[in-house]
C-alpha atoms as a PDB file:
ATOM      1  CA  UNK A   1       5.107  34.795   9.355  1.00  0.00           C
ATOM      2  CA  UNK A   2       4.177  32.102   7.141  1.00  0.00           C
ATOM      3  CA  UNK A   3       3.313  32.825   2.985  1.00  0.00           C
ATOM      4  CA  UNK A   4       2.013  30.286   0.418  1.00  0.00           C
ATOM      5  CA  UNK A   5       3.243  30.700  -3.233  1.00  0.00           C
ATOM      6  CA  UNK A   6       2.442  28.700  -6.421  1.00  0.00           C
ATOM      7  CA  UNK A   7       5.434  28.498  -8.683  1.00  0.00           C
ATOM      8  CA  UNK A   8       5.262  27.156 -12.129  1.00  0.00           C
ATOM      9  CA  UNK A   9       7.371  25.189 -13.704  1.00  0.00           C
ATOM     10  CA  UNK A  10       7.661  22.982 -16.841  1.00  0.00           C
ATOM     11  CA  UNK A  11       7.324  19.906 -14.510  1.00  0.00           C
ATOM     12  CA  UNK A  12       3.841  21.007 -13.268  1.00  0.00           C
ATOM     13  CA  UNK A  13       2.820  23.594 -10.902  1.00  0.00           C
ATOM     14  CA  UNK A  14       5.658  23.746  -7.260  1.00  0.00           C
ATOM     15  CA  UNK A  15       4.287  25.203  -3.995  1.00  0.00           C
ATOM     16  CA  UNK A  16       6.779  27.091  -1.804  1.00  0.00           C
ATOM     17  CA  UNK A  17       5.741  27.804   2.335  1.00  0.00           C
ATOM     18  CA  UNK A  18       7.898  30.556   3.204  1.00  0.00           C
ATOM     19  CA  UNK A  19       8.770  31.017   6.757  1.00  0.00           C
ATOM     20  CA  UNK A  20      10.096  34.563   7.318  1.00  0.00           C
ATOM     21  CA  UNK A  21      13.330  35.203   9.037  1.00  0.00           C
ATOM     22  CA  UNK A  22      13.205  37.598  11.588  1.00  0.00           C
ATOM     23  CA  UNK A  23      16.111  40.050   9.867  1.00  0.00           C
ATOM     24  CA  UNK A  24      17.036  37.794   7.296  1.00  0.00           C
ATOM     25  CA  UNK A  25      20.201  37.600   5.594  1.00  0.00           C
ATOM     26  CA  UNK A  26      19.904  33.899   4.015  1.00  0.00           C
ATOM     27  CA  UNK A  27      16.839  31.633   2.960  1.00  0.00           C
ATOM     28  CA  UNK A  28      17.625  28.186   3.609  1.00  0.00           C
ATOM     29  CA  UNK A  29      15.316  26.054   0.374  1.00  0.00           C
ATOM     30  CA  UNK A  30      14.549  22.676   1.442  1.00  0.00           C
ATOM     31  CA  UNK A  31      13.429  20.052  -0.587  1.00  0.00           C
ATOM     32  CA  UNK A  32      11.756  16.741   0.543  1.00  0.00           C
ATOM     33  CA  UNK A  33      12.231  13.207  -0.329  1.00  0.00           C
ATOM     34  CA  UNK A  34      10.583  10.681  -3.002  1.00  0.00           C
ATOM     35  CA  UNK A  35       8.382   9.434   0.298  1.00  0.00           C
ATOM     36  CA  UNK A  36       7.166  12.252   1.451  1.00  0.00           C
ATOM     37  CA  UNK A  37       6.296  15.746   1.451  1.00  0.00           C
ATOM     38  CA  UNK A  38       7.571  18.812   3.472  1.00  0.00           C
ATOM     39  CA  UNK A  39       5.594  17.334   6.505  1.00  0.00           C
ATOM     40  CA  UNK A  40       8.720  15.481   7.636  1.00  0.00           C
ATOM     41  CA  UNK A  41      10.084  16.319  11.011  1.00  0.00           C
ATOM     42  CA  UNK A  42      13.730  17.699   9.922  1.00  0.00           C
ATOM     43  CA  UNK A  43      11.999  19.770   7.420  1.00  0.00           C
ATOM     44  CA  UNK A  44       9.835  21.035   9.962  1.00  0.00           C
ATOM     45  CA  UNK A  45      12.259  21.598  12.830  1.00  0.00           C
ATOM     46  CA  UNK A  46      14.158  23.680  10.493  1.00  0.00           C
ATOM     47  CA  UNK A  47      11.297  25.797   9.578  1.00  0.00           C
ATOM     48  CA  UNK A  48      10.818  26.407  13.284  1.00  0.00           C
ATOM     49  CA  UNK A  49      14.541  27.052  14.427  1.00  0.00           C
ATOM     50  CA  UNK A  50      15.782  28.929  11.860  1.00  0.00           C
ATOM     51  CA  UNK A  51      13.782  32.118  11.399  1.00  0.00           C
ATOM     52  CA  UNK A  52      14.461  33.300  14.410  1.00  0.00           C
ATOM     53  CA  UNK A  53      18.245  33.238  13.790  1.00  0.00           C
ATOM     54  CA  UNK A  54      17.963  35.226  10.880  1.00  0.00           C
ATOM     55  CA  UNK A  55      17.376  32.664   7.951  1.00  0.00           C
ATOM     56  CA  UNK A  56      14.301  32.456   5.810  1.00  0.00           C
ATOM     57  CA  UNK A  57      13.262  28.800   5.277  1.00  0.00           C
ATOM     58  CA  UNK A  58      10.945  28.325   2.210  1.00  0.00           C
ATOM     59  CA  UNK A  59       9.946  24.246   1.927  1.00  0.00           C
ATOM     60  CA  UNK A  60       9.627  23.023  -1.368  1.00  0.00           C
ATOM     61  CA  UNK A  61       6.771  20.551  -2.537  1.00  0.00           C
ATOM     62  CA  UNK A  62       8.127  19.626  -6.142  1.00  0.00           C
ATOM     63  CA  UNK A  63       5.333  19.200  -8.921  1.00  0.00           C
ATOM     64  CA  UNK A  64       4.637  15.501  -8.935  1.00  0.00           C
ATOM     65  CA  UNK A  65       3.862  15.887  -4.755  1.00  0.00           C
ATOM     66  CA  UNK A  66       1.731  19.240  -5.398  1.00  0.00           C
ATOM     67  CA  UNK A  67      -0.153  16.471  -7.604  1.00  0.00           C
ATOM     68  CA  UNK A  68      -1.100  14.006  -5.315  1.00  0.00           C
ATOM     69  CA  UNK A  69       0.858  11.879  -7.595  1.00  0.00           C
ATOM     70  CA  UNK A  70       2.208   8.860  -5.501  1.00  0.00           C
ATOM     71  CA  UNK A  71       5.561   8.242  -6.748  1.00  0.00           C
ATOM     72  CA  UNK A  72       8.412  10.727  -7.765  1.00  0.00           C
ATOM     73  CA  UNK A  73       9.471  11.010 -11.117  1.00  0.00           C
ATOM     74  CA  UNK A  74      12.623  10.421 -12.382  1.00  0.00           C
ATOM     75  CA  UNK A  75      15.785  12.654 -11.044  1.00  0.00           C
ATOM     76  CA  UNK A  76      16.407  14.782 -14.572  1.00  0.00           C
ATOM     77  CA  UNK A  77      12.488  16.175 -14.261  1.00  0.00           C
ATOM     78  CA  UNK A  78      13.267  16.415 -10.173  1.00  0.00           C
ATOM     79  CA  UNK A  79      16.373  18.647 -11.413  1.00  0.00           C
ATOM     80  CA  UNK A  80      14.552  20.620 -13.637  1.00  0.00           C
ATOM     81  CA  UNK A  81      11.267  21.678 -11.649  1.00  0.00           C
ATOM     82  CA  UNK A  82      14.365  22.696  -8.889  1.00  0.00           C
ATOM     83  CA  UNK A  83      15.953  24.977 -11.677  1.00  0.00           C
ATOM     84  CA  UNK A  84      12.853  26.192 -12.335  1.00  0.00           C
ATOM     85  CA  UNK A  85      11.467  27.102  -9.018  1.00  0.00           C
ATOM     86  CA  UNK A  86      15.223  28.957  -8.050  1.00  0.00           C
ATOM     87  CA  UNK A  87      14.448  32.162  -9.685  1.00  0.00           C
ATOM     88  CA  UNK A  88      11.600  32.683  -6.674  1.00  0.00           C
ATOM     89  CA  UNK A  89      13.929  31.312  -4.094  1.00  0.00           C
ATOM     90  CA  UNK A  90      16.559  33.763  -4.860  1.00  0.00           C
ATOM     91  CA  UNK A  91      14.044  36.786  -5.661  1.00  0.00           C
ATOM     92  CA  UNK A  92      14.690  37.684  -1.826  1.00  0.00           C
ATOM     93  CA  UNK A  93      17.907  38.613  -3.133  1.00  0.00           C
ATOM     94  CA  UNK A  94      19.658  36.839   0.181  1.00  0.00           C
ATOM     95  CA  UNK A  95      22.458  34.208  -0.069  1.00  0.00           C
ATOM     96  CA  UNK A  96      20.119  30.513  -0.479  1.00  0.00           C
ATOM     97  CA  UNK A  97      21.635  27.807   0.982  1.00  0.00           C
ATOM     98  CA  UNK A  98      20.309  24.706  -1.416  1.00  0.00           C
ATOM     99  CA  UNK A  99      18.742  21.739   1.013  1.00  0.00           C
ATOM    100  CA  UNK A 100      16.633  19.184   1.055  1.00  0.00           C
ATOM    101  CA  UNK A 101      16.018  15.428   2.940  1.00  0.00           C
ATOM    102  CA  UNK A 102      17.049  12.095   0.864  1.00  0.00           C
ATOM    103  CA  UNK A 103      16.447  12.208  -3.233  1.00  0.00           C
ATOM    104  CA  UNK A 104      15.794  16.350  -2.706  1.00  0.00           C
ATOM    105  CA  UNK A 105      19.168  16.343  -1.345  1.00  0.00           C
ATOM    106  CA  UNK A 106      20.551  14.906  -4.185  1.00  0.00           C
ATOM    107  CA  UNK A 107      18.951  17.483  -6.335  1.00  0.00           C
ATOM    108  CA  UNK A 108      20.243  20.104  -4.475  1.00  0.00           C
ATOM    109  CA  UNK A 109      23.653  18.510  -4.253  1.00  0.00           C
ATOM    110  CA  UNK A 110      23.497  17.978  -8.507  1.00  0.00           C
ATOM    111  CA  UNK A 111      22.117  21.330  -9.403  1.00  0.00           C
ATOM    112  CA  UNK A 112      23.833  23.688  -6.327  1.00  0.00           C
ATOM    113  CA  UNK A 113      26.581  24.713  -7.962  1.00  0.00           C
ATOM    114  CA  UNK A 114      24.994  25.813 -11.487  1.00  0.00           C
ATOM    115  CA  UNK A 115      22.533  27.504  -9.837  1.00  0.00           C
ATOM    116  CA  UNK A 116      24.514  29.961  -7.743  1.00  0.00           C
ATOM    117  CA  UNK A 117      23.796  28.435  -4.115  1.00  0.00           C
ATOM    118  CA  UNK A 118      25.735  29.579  -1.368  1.00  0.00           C
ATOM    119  CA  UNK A 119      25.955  26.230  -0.066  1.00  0.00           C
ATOM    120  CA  UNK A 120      24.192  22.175   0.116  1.00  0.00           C
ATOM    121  CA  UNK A 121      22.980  21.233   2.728  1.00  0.00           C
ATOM    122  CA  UNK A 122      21.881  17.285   2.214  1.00  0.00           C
ATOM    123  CA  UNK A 123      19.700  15.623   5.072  1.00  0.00           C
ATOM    124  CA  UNK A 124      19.563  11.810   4.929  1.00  0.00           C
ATOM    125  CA  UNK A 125      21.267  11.791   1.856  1.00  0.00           C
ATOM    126  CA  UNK A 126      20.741   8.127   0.197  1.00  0.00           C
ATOM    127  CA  UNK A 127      24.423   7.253  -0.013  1.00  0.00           C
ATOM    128  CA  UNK A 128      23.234   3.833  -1.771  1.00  0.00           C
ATOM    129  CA  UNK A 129      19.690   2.075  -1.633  1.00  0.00           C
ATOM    130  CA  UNK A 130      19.818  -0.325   1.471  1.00  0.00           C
ATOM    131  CA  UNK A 131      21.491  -2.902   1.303  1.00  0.00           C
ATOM    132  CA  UNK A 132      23.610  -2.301  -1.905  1.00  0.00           C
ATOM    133  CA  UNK A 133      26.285  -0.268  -0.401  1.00  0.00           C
ATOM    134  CA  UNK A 134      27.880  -0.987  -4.511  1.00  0.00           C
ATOM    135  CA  UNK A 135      25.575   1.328  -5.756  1.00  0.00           C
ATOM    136  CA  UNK A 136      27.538   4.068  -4.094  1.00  0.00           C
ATOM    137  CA  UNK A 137      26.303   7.667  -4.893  1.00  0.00           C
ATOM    138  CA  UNK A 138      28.908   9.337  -3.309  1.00  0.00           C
ATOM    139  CA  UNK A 139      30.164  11.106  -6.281  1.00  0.00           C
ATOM    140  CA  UNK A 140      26.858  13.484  -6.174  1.00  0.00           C
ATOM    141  CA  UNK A 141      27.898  14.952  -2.927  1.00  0.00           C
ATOM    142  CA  UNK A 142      32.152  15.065  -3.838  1.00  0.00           C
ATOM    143  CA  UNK A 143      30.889  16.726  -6.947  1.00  0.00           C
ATOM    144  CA  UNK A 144      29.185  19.813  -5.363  1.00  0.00           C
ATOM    145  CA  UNK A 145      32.033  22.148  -5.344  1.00  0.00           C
ATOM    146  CA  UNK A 146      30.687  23.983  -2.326  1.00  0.00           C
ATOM    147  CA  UNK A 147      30.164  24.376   1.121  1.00  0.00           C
ATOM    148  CA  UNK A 148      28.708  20.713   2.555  1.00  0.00           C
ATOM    149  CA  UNK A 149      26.794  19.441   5.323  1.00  0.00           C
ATOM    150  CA  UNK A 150      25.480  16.324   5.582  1.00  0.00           C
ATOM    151  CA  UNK A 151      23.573  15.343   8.786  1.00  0.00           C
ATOM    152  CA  UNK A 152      23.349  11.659   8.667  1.00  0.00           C
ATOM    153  CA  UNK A 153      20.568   9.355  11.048  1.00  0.00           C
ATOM    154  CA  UNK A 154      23.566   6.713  12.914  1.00  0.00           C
ATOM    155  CA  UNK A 155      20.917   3.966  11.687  1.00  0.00           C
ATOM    156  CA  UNK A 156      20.466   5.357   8.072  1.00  0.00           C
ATOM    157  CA  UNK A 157      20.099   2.424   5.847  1.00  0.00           C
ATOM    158  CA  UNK A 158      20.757   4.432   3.254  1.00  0.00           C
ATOM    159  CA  UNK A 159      24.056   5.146   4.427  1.00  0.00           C
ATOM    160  CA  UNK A 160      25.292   5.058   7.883  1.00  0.00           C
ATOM    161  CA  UNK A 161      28.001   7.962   8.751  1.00  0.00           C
ATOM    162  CA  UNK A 162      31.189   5.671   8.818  1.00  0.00           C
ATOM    163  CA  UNK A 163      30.240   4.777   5.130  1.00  0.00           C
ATOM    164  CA  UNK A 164      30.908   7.731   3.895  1.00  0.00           C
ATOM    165  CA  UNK A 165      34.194   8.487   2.416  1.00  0.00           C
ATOM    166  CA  UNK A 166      36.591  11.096   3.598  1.00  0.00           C
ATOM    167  CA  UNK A 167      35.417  14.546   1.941  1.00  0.00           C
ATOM    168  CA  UNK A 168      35.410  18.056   1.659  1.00  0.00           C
ATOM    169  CA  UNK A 169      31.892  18.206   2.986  1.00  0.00           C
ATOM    170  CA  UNK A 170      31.233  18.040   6.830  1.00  0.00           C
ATOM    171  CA  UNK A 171      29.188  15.489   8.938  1.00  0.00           C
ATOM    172  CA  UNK A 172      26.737  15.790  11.778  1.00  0.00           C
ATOM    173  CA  UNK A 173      25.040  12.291  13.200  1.00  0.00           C
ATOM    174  CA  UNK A 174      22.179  12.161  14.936  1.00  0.00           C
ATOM    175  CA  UNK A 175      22.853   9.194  17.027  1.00  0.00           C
ATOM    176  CA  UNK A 176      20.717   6.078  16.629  1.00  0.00           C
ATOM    177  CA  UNK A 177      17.967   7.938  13.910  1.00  0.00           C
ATOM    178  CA  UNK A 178      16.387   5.928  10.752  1.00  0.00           C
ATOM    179  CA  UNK A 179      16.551   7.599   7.569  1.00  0.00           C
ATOM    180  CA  UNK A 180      13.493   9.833   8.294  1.00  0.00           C
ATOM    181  CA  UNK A 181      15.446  10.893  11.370  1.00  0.00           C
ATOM    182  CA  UNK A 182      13.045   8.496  14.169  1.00  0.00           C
ATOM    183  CA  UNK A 183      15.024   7.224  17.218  1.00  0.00           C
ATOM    184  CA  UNK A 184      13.574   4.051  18.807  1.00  0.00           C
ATOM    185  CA  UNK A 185      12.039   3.727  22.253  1.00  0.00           C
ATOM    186  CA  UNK A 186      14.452   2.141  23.607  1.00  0.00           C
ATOM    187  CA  UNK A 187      17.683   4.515  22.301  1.00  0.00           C
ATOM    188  CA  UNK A 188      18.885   6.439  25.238  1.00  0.00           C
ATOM    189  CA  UNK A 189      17.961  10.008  23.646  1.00  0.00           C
ATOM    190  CA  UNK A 190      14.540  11.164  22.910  1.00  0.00           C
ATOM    191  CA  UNK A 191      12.950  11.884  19.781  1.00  0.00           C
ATOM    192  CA  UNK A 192      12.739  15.834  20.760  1.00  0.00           C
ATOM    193  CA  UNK A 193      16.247  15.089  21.572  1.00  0.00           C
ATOM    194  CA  UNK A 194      17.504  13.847  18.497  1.00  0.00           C
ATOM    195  CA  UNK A 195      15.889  16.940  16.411  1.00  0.00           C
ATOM    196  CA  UNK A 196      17.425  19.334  19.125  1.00  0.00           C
ATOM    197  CA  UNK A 197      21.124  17.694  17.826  1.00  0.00           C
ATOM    198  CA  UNK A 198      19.908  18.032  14.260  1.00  0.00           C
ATOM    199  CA  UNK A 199      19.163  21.595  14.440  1.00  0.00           C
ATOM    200  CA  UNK A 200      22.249  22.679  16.676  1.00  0.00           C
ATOM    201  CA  UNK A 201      24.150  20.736  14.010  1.00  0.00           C
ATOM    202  CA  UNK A 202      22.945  23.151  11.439  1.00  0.00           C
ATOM    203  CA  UNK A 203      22.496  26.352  12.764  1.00  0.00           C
ATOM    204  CA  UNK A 204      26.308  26.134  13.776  1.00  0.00           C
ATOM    205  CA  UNK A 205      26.931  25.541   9.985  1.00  0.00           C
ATOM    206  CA  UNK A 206      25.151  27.749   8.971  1.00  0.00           C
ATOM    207  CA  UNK A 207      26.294  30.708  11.032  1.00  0.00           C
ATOM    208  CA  UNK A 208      30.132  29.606  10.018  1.00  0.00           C
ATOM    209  CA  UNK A 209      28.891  30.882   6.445  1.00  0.00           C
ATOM    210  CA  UNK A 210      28.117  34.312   7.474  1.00  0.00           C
END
């Protein structure tokens, strides 16, 4: 079953799409990234895979996106519209795992911890803007102090898996995926393919935290 709620915030009005776990006994909060919304395909997958196993997925459209704004706003008011939409997420009362895809992992990677999450889970997480691997922002994900998974596209230029430094968090590639998780033509896995290996990638980590 899917349920629409408004949330307010003092970044603007948030919209939460719950998708109900059949059983549930963790919700699984998923933000999305400065270029896009909660229509991208890893979101998506996730909202179909995971109720079924027991986890409530409720996808996150943060204020300036709810909008129709064009362009995200700086991370501190990303932060705070997250702080203020986790009340809702954890009125369930069920563990929440904190996730999201590129900058809304890295608000769920700065703000897990304070918040009470069970967990981060960070999907394309920008390790540095392409082609400045300098501008490393690897200490956001060290710095999480919980449970991490980070399932990385093999052609991420963002951040390719063998950039990333030796951790506590884990790592799941998706072989040969961009940063919004698209395989070319030509890669010798199919798109449908390359989802199925992101969600068995999660749902294994997921079910470890049980």
């Amino acid at each position: 079953m899917t349920q629409y709620e408004t949330v307010s915030t003092d970044a603007g009005e948030a919209r939460i799409t719950w998708h109900a776990g059949t059983e549930p006994w963790a919700v699984l909060a998923l933000g999305h990234g400065a270029g896009g919304g909660v229509e991208a395909r890893d979101l998506q997958a996730l909202a179909a895979a995971l109720p079924p196993r027991g986890v409530t997925v409720a996808l996150v459209e943060q204020p300036w996106r709810v909008a129709g704004k064009k362009v995200a706003p700086a991370p501190k008011t990303l932060d705070s519209a997250w702080r203020g939409l986790w009340p809702v997420l954890a009125k369930p009362g069920l563990p929440v795992i904190a996730g999201g895809r590129s900058a809304g992992a890295r608000v769920v990677c700065r703000t897990g911890r304070e918040l009470g999450a069970r967990a981060v889970l960070a999907l394309a997480f920008p390790l540095h803007p392409p082609g400045k691997p300098e501008r490393s922002r690897a200490e956001e994900l060290s710095a999480t102090g919980l449970p991490t998974l980070v399932v990385q596209g093999g052609n991420d230029p963002f951040g390719r898996p063998a950039e990333y430094p030796d951790g506590a968090h884990e790592l799941v590639e998706v072989p040969y995926a961009d940063h919004g998780f698209a395989v070319p033509k030509r890669a010798p896995l199919t798109q449908d393919e390359a989802l199925a290996s992101l969600v068995e990638g999660v749902t294994g980590w997921i079910a470890a935290l049980r």
